[in-house]
N, C-alpha and C. Protein backbone atom coordinates (compact mmCIF):
# COMPACT_ATOMS: atom_id res chain seq x y z
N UNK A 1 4.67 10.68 3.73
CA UNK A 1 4.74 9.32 4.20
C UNK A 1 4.15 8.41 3.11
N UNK A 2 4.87 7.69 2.75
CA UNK A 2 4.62 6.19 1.87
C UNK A 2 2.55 5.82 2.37
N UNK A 3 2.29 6.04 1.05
CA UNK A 3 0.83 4.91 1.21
C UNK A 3 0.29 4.51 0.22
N UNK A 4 -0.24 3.90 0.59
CA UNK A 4 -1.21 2.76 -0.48
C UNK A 4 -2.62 2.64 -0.53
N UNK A 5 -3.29 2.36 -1.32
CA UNK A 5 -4.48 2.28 -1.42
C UNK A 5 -4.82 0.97 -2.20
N UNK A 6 -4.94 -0.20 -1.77
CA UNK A 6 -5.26 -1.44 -2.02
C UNK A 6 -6.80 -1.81 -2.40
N UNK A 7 -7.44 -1.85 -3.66
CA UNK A 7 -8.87 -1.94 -3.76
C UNK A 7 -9.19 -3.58 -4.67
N UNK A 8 -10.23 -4.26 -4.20
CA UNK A 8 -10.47 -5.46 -4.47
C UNK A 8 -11.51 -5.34 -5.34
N UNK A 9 -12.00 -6.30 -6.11
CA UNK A 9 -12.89 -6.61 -7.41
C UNK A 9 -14.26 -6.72 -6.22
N UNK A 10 -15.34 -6.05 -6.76
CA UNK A 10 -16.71 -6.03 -5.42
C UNK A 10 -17.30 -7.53 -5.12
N UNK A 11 -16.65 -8.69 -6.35
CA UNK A 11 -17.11 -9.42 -5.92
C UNK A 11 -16.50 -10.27 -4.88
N UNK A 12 -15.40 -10.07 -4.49
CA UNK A 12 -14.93 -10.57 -2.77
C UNK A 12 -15.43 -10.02 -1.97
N UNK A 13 -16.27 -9.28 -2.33
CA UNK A 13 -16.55 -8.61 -0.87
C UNK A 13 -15.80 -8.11 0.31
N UNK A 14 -14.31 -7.68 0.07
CA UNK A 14 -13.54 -7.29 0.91
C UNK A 14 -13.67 -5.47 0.48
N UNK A 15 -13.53 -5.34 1.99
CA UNK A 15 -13.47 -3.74 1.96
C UNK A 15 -12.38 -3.26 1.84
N UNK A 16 -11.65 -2.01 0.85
CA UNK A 16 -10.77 -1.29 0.61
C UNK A 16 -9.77 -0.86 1.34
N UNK A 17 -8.45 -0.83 1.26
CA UNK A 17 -7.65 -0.74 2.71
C UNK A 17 -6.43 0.28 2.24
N UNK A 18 -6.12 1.38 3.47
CA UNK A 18 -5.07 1.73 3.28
C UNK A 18 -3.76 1.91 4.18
N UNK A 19 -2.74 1.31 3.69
CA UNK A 19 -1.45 1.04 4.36
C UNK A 19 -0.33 2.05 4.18
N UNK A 20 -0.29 2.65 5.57
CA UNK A 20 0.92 3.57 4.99
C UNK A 20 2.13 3.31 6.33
N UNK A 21 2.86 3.90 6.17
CA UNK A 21 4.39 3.58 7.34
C UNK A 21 5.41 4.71 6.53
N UNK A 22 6.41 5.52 7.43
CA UNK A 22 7.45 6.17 6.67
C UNK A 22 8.36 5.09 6.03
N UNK A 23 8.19 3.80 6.43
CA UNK A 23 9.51 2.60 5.86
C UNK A 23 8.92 2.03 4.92
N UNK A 24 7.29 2.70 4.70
CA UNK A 24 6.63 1.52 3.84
C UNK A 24 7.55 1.56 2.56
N UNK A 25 7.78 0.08 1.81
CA UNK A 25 7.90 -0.19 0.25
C UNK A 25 6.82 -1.24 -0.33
N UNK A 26 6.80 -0.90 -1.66
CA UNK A 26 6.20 -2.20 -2.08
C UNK A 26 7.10 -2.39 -3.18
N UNK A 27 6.84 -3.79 -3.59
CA UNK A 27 8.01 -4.69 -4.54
C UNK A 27 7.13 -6.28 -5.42
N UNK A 28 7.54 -6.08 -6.56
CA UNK A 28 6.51 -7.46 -6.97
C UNK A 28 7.07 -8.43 -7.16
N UNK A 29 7.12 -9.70 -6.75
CA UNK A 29 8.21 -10.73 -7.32
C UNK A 29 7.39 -12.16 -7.40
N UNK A 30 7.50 -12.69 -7.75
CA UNK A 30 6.72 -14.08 -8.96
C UNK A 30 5.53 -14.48 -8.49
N UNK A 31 4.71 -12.76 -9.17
CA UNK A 31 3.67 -12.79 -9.24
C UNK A 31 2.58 -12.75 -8.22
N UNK A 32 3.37 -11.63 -7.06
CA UNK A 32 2.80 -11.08 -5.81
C UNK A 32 3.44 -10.02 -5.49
N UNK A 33 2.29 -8.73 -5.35
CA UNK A 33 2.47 -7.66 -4.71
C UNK A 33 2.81 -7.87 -3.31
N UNK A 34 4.26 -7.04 -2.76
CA UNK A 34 4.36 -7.18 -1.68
C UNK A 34 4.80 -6.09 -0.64
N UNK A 35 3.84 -5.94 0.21
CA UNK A 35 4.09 -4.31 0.96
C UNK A 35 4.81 -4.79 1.92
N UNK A 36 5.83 -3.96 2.58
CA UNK A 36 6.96 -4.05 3.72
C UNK A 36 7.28 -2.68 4.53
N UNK A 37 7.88 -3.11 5.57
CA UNK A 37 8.38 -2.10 6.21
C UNK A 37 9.53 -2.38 7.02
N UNK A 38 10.12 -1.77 7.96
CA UNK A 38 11.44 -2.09 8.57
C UNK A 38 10.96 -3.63 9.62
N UNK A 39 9.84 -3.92 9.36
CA UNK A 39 9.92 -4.92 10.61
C UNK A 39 9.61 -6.48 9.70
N UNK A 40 9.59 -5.73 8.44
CA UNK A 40 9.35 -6.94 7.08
C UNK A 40 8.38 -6.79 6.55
N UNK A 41 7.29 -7.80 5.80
CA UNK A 41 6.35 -7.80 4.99
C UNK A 41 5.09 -7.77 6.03
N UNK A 42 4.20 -6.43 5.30
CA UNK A 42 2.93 -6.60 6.07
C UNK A 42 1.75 -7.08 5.14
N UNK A 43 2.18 -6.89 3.91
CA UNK A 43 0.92 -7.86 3.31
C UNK A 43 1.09 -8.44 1.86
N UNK A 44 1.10 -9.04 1.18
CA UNK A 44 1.04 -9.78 0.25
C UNK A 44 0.33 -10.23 -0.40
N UNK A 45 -0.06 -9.51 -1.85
CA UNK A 45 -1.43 -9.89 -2.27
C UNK A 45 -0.61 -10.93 -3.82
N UNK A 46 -1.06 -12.16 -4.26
CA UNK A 46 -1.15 -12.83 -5.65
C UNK A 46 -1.87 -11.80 -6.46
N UNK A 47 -1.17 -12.05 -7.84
CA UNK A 47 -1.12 -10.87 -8.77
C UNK A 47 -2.67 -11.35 -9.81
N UNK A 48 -2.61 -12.83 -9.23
CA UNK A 48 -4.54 -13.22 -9.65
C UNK A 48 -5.51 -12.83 -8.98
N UNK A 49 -5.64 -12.17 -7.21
CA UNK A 49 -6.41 -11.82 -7.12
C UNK A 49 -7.26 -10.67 -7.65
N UNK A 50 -6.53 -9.86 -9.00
CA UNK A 50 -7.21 -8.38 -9.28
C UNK A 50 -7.31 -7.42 -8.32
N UNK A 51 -6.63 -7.33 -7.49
CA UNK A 51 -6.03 -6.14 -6.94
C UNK A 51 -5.60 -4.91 -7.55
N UNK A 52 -6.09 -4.33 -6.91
CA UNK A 52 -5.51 -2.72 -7.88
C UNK A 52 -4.62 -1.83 -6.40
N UNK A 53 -3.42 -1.78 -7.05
CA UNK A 53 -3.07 -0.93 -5.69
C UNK A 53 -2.40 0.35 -6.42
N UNK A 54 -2.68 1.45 -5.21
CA UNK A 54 -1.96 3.12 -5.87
C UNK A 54 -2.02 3.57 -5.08
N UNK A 55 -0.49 4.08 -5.27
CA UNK A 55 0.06 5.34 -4.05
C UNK A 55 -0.94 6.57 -4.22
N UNK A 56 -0.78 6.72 -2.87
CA UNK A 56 -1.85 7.71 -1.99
C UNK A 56 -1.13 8.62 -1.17
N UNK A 57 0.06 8.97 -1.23
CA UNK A 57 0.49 9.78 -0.56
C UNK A 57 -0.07 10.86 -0.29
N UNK A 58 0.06 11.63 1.33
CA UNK A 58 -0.52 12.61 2.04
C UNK A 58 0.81 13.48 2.31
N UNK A 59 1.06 14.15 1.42
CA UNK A 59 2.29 15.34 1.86
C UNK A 59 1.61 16.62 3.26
N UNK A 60 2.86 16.05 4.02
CA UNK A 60 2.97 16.99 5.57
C UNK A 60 2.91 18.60 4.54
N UNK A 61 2.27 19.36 5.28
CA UNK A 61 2.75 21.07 4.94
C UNK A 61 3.70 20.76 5.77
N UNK A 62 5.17 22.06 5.10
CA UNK A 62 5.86 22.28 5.13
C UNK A 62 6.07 23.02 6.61
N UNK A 63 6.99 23.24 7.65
CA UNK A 63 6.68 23.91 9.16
C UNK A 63 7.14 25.07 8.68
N UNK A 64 5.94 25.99 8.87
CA UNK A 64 6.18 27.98 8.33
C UNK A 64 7.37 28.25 9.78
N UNK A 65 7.87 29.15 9.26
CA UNK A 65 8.69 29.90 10.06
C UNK A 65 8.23 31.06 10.53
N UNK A 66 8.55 31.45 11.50
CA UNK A 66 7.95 32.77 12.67
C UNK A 66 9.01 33.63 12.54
């Protein structure tokens, strides 16, 4: 499943967040990160705030067979 790991500069003082969805995408366009999913955009960060974002994907194990 699609995820993200969104981390801010310590001096906002915002705490670290992670967004994931099987529809999640992200996409950058004039100069904003922008995460989406089938129901549209869930967050939108400006490419001045120093945001650091990186996929974090959690791969399912595979279902063993009996």
């Amino acid at each position: 499943m699609p995820a993200y790991l969104i981390t801010r500069p310590r001096d906002q003082k915002l705490d670290d967040l992670v967004i994931e969805d099987p529809a999640l995408t992200l996409r950058f366009e004039a100069g904003w990160a922008i995460l989406a999913d089938d129901h549209g955009v869930c967050l939108a960060i400006p490419s001045g705030q120093g945001a650091s974002i990186q996929r974090v994907d959690v791969e399912e194990p595979a279902p063993r067979e009996e």
